[in-house]
N, C-alpha and C. Protein backbone atom coordinates (compact mmCIF):
# COMPACT_ATOMS: atom_id res chain seq x y z
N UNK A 1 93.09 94.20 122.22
CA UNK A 1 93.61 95.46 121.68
C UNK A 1 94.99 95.22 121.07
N UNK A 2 95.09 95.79 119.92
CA UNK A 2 96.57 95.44 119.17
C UNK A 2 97.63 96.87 119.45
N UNK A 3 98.57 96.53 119.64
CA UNK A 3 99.97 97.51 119.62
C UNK A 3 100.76 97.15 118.72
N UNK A 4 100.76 98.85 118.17
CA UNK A 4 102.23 98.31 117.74
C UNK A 4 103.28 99.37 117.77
N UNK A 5 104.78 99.47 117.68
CA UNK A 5 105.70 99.77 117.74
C UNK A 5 106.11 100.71 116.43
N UNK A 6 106.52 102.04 116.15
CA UNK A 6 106.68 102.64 114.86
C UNK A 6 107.97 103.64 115.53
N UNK A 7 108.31 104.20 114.48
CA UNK A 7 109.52 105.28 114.51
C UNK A 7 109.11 106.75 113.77
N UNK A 8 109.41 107.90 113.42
CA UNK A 8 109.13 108.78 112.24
C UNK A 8 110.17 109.97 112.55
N UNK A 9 110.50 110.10 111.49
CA UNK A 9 111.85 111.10 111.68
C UNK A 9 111.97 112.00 110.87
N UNK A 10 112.06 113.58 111.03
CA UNK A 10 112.03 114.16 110.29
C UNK A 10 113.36 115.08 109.99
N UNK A 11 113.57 114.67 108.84
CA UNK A 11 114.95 115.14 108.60
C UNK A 11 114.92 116.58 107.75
N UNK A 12 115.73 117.62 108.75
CA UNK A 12 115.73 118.85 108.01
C UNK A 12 116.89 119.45 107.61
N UNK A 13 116.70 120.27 106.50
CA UNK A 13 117.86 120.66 105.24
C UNK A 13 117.45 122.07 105.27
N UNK A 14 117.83 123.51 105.01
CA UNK A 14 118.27 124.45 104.22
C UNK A 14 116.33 125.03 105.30
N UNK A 15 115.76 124.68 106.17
CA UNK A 15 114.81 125.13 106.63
C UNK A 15 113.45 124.28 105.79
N UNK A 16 114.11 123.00 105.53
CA UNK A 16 112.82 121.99 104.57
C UNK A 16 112.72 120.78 105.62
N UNK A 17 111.71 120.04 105.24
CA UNK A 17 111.82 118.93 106.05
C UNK A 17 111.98 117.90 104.52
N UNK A 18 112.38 116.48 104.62
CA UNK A 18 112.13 115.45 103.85
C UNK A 18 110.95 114.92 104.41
N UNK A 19 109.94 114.94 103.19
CA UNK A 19 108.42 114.54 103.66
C UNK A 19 108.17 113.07 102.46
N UNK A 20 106.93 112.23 102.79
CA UNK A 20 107.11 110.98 102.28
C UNK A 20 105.31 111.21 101.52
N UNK A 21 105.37 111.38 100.42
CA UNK A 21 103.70 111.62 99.96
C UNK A 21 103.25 110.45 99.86
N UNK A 22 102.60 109.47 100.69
CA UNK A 22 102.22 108.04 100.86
C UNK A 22 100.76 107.96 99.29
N UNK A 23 101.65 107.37 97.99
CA UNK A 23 100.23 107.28 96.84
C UNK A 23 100.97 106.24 96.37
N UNK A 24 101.73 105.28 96.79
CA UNK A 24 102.26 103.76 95.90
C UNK A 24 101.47 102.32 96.34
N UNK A 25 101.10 103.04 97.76
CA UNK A 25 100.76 101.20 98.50
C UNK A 25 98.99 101.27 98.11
N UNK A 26 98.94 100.32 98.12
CA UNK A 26 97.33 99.74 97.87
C UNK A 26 96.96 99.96 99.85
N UNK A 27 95.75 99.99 99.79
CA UNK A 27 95.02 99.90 101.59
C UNK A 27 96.33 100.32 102.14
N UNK A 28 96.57 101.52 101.82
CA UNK A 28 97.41 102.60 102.72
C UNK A 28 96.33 103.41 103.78
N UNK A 29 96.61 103.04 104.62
CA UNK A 29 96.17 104.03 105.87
C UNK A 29 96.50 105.40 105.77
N UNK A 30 97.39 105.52 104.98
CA UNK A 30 98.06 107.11 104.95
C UNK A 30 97.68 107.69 103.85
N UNK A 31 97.42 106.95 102.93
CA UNK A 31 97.22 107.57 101.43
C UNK A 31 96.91 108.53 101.02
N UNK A 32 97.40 109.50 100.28
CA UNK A 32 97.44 110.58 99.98
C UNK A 32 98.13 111.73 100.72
N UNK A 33 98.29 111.23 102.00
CA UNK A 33 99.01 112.34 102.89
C UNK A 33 100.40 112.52 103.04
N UNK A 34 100.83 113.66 102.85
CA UNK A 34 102.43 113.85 103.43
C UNK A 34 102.77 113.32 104.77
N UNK A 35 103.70 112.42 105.33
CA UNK A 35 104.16 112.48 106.56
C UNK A 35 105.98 111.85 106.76
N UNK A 36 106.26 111.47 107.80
CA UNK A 36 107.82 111.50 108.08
C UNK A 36 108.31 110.02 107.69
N UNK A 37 109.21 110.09 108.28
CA UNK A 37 110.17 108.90 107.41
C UNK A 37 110.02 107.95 108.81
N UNK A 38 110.01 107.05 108.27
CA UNK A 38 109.84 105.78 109.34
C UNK A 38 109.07 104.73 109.24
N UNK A 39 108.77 104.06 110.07
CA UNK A 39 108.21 102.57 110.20
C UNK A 39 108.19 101.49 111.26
N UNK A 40 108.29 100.14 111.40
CA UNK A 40 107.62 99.15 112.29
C UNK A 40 109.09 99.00 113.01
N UNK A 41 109.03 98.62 114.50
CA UNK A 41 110.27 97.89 114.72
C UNK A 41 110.20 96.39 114.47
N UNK A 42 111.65 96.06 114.35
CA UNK A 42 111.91 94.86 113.90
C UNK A 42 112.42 93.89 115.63
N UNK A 43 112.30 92.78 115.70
CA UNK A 43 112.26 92.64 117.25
C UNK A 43 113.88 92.60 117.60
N UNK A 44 113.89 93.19 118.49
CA UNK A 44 114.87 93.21 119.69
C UNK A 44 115.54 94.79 118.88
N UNK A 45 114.87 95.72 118.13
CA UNK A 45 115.55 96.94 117.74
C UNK A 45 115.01 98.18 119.29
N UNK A 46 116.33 99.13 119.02
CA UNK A 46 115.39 100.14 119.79
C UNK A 46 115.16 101.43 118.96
N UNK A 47 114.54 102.24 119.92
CA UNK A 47 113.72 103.03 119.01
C UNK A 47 115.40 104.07 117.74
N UNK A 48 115.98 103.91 118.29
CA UNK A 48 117.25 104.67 117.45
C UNK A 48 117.51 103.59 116.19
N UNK A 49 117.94 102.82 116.65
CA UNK A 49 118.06 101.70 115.26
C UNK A 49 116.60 101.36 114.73
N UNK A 50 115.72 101.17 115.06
CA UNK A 50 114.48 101.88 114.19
C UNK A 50 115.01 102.51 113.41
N UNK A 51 114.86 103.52 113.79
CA UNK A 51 114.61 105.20 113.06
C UNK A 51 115.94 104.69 112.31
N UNK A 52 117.36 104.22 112.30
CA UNK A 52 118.16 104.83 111.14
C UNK A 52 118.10 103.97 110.08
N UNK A 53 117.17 102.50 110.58
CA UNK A 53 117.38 101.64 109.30
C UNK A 53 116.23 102.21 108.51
N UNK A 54 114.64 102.61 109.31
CA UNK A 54 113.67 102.83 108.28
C UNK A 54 114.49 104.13 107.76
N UNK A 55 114.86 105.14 107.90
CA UNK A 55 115.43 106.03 107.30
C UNK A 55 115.87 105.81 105.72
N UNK A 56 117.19 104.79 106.14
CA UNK A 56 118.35 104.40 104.86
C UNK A 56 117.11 103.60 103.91
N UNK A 57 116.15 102.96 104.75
CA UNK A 57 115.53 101.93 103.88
C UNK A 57 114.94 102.72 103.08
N UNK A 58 113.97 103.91 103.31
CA UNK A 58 113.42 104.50 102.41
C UNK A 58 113.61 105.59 101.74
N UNK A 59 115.16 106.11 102.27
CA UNK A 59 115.42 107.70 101.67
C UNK A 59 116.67 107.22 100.52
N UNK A 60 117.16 106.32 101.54
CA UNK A 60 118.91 106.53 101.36
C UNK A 60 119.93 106.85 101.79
N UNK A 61 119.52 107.88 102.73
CA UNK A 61 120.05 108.38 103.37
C UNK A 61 120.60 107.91 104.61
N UNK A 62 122.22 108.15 105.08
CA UNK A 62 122.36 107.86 106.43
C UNK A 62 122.40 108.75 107.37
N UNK A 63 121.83 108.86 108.71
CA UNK A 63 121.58 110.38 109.32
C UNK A 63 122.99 109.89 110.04
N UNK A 64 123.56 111.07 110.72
CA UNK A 64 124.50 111.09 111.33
C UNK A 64 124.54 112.09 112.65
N UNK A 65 123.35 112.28 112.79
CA UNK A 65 123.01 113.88 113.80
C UNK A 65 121.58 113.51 114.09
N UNK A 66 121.12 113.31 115.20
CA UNK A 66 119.56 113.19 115.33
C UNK A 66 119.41 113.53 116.67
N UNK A 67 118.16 113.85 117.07
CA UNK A 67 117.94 114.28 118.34
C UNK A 67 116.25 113.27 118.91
N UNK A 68 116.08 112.31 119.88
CA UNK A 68 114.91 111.65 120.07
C UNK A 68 114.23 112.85 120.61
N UNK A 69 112.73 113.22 120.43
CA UNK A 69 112.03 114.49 120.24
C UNK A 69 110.44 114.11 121.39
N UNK A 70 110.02 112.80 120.88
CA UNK A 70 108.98 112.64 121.89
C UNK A 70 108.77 111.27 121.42
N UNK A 71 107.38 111.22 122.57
CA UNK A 71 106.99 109.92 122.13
C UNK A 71 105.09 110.27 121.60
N UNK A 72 104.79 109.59 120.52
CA UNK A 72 102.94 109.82 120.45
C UNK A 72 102.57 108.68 120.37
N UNK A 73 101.49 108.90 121.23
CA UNK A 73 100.45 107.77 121.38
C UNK A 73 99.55 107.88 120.56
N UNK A 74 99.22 106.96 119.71
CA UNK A 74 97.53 107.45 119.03
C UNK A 74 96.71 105.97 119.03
N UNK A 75 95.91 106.52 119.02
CA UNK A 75 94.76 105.45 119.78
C UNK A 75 93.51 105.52 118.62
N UNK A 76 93.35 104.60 118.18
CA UNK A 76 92.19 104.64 116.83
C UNK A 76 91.02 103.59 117.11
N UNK A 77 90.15 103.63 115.96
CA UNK A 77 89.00 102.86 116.44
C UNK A 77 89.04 101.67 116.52
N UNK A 78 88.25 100.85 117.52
CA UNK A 78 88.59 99.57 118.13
C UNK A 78 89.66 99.30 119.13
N UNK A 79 90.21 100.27 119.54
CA UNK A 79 91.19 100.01 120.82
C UNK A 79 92.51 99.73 120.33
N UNK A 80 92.98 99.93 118.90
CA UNK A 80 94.14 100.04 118.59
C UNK A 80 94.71 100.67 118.77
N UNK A 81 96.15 100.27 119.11
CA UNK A 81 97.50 101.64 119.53
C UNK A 81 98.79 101.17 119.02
N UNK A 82 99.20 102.66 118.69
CA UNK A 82 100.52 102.43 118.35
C UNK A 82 101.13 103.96 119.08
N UNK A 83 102.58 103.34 119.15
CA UNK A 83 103.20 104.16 120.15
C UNK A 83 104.79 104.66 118.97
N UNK A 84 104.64 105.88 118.84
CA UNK A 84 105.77 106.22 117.70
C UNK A 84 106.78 106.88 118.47
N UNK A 85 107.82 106.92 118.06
CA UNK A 85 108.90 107.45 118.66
C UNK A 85 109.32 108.51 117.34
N UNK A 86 109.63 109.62 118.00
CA UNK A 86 109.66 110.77 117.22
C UNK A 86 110.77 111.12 117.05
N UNK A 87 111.65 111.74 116.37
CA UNK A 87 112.75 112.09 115.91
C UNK A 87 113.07 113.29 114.93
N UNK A 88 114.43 114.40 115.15
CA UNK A 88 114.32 115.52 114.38
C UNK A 88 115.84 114.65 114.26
N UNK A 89 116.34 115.42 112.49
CA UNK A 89 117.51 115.04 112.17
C UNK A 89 118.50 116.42 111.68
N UNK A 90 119.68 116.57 111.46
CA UNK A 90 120.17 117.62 110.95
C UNK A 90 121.39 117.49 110.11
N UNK A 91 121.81 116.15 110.18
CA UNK A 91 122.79 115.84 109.29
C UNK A 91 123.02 114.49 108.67
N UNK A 92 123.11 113.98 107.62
CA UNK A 92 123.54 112.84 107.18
C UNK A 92 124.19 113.22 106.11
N UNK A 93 124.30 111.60 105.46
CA UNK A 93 124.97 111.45 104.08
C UNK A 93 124.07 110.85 102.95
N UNK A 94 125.13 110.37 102.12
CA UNK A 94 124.50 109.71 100.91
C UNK A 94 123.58 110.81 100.09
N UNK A 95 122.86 110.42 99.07
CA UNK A 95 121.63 110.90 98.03
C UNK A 95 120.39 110.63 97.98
N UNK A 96 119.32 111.53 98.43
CA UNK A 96 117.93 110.56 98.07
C UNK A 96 117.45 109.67 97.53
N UNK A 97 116.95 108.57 97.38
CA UNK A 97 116.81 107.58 96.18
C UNK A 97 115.01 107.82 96.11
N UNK A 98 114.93 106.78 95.53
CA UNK A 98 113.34 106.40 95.34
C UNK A 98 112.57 105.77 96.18
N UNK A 99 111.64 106.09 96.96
CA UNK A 99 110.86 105.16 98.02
C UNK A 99 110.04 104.44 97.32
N UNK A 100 109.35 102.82 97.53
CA UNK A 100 108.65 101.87 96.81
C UNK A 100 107.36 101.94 97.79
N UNK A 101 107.02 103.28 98.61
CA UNK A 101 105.89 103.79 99.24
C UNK A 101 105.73 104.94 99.43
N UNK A 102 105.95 106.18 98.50
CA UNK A 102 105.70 106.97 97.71
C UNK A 102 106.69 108.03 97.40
N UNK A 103 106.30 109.58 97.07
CA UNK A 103 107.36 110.31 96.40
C UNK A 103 107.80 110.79 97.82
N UNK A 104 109.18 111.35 97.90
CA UNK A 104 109.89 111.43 98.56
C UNK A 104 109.89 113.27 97.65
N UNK A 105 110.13 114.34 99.11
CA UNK A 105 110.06 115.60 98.79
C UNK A 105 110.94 116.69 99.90
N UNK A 106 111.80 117.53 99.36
CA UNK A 106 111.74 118.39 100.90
C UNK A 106 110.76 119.67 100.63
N UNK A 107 110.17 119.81 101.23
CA UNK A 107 108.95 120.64 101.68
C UNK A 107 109.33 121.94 102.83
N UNK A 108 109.48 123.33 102.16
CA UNK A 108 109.72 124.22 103.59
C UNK A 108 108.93 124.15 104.59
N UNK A 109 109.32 124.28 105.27
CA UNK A 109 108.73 124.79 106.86
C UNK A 109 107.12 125.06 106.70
N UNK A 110 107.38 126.28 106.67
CA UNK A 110 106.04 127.14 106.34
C UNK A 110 105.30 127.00 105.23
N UNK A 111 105.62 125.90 104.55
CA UNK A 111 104.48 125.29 103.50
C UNK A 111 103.96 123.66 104.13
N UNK A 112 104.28 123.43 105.21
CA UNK A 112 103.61 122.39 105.79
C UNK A 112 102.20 122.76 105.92
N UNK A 113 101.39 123.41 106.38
CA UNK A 113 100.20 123.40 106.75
C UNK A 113 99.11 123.63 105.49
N UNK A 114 99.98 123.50 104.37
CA UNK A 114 98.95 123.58 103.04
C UNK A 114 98.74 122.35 102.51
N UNK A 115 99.93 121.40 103.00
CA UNK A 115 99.76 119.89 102.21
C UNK A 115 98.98 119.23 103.00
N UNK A 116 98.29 117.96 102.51
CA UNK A 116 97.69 116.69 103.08
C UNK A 116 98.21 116.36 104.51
N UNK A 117 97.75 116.64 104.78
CA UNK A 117 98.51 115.36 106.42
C UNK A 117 97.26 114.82 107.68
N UNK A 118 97.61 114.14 108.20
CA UNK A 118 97.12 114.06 109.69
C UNK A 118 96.57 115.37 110.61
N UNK A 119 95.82 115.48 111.10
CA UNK A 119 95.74 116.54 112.14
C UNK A 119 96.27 116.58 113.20
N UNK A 120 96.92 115.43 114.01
CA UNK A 120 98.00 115.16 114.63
C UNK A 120 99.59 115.93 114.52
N UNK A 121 99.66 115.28 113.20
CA UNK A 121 101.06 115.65 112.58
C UNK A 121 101.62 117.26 112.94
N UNK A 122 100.31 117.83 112.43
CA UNK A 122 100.77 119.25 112.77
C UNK A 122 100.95 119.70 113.90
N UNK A 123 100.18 118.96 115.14
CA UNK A 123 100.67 119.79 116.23
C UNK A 123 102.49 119.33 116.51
N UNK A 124 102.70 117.73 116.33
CA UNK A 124 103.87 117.33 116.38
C UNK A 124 104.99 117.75 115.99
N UNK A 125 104.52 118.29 114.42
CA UNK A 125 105.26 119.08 113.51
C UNK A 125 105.71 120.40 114.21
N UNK A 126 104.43 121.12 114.54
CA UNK A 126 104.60 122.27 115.18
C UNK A 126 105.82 122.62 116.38
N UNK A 127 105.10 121.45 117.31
CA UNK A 127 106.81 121.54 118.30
C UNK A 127 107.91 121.26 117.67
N UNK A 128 108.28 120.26 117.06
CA UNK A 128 109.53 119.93 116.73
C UNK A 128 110.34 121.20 116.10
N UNK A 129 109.30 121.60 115.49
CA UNK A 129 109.97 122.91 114.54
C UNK A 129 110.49 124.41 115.89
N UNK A 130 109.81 124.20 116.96
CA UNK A 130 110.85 125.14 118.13
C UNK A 130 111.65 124.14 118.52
N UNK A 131 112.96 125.30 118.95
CA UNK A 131 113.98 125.01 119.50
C UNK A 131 114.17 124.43 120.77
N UNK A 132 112.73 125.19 121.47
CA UNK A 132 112.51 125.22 122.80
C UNK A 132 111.70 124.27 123.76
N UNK A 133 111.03 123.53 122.33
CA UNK A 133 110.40 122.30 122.90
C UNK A 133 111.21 120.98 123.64
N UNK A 134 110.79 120.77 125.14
CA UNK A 134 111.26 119.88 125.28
C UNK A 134 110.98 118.34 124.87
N UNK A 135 111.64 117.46 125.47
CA UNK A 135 111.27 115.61 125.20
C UNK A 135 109.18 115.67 125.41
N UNK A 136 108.50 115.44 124.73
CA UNK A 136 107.30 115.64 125.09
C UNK A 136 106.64 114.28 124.50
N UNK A 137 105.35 114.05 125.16
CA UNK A 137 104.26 113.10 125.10
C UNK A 137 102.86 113.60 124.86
N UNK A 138 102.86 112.91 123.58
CA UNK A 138 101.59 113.31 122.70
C UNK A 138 100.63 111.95 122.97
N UNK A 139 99.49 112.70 122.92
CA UNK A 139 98.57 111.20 122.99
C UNK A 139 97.36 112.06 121.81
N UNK A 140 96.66 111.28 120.63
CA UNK A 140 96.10 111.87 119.83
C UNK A 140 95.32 110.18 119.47
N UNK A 141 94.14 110.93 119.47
CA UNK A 141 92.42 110.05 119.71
C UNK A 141 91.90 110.46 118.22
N UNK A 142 92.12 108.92 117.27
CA UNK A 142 91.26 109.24 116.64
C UNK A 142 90.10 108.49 115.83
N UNK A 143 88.80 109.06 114.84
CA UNK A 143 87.96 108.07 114.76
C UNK A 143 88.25 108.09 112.88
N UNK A 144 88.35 107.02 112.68
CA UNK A 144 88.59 107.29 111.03
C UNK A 144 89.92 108.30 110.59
N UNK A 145 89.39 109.26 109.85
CA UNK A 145 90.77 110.32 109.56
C UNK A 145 90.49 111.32 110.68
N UNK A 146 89.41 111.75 111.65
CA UNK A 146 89.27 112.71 112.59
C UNK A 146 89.92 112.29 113.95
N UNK A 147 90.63 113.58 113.76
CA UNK A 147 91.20 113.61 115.31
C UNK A 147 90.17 114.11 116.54
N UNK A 148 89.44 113.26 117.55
CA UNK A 148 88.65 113.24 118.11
C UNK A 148 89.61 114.32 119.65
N UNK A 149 90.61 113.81 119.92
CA UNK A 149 91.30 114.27 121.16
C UNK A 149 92.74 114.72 120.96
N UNK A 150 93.22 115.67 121.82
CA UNK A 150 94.95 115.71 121.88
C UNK A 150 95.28 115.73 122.96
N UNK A 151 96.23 115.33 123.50
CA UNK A 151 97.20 115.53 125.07
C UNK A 151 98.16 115.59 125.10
N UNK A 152 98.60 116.67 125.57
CA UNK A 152 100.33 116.78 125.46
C UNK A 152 100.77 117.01 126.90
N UNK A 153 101.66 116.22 127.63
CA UNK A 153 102.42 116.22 128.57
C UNK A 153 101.10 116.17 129.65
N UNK A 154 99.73 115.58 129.36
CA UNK A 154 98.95 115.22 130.46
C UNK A 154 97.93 116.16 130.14
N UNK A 155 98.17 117.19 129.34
CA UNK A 155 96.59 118.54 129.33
C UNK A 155 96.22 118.66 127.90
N UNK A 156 95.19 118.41 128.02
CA UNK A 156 93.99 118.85 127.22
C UNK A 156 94.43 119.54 126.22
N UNK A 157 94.48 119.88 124.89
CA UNK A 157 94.55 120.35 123.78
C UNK A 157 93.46 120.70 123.13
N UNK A 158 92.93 121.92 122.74
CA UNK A 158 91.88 122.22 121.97
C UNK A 158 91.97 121.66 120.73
N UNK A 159 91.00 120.80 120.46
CA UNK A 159 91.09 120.08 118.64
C UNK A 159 89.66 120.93 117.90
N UNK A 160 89.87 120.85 116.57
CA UNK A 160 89.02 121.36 116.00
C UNK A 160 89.27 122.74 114.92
């Protein structure tokens, strides 16, 4: 079974998030879908220096305000896992640039659930966006692009 290590951070502005429309890479796993800013760790990083280099690497941006949000497990076919470390942001610097793995967008709030994404994403999305959510653990089962299972903090999630 392979693991691997990822980051994703979603940085929010004016009630938008910065979203990443994955259509540049060839055998993108993500392709076509909106999702967050992030990527692989590099060895001996932790999950914070993760998150601020894939950040700068693909926005430009340097965050200066972040909050670690959860951790998700997702588990795909053949016994693969990767374990992401989640992240909400609220302040940086610098200017957007150009990502060389796709368009780079801020997207309101309440227009998330019309774009492309994961079926995952949204429940993730969903908490992060309360105030009230605590540090939480997602575990999300899936076969191809279908999300087969969800678990959050140990219980059962209705999928479908």
């Amino acid at each position: 079974m392979g693991v691997k290590m990822t980051t994703v951070c979603y940085i929010e502005c004016d009630g938008k998030y910065l979203m990443l429309h994955r259509v540049k890479k060839k055998n993108d796993l993500n392709a076509g879908k909106w999702i967050g800013i992030g990527g692989h760790f590099l060895d001996g990083e932790s999950p914070e220096e993760c998150m601020l280099r894939e950040v700068k690497e693909e926005t430009g941006l340097s965050v200066s305000e972040y909050m670690y949000r959860g951790i998700v497990t997702f588990v795909y076919d053949g016994g693969f896992c990767e374990y992401m470390h989640l992240f909400t942001a609220t302040a940086f610097s610098d200017s957007v640039t150009d990502c060389d793995e796709g368009e780079l967008a801020w997207i309101p709030k309440d227009k998330l659930p019309e774009i492309p994404m994961w079926e995952g994403d949204k429940i993730f999305i969903e908490l992060i966006s309360r105030s009230d959510t605590p540090f939480f653990s997602l575990k999300l089962v899936y076969s191809g692009d279908r999300m087969l299972s969800a678990t959050l903090n140990g219980r059962t999630l209705t999928v479908g």
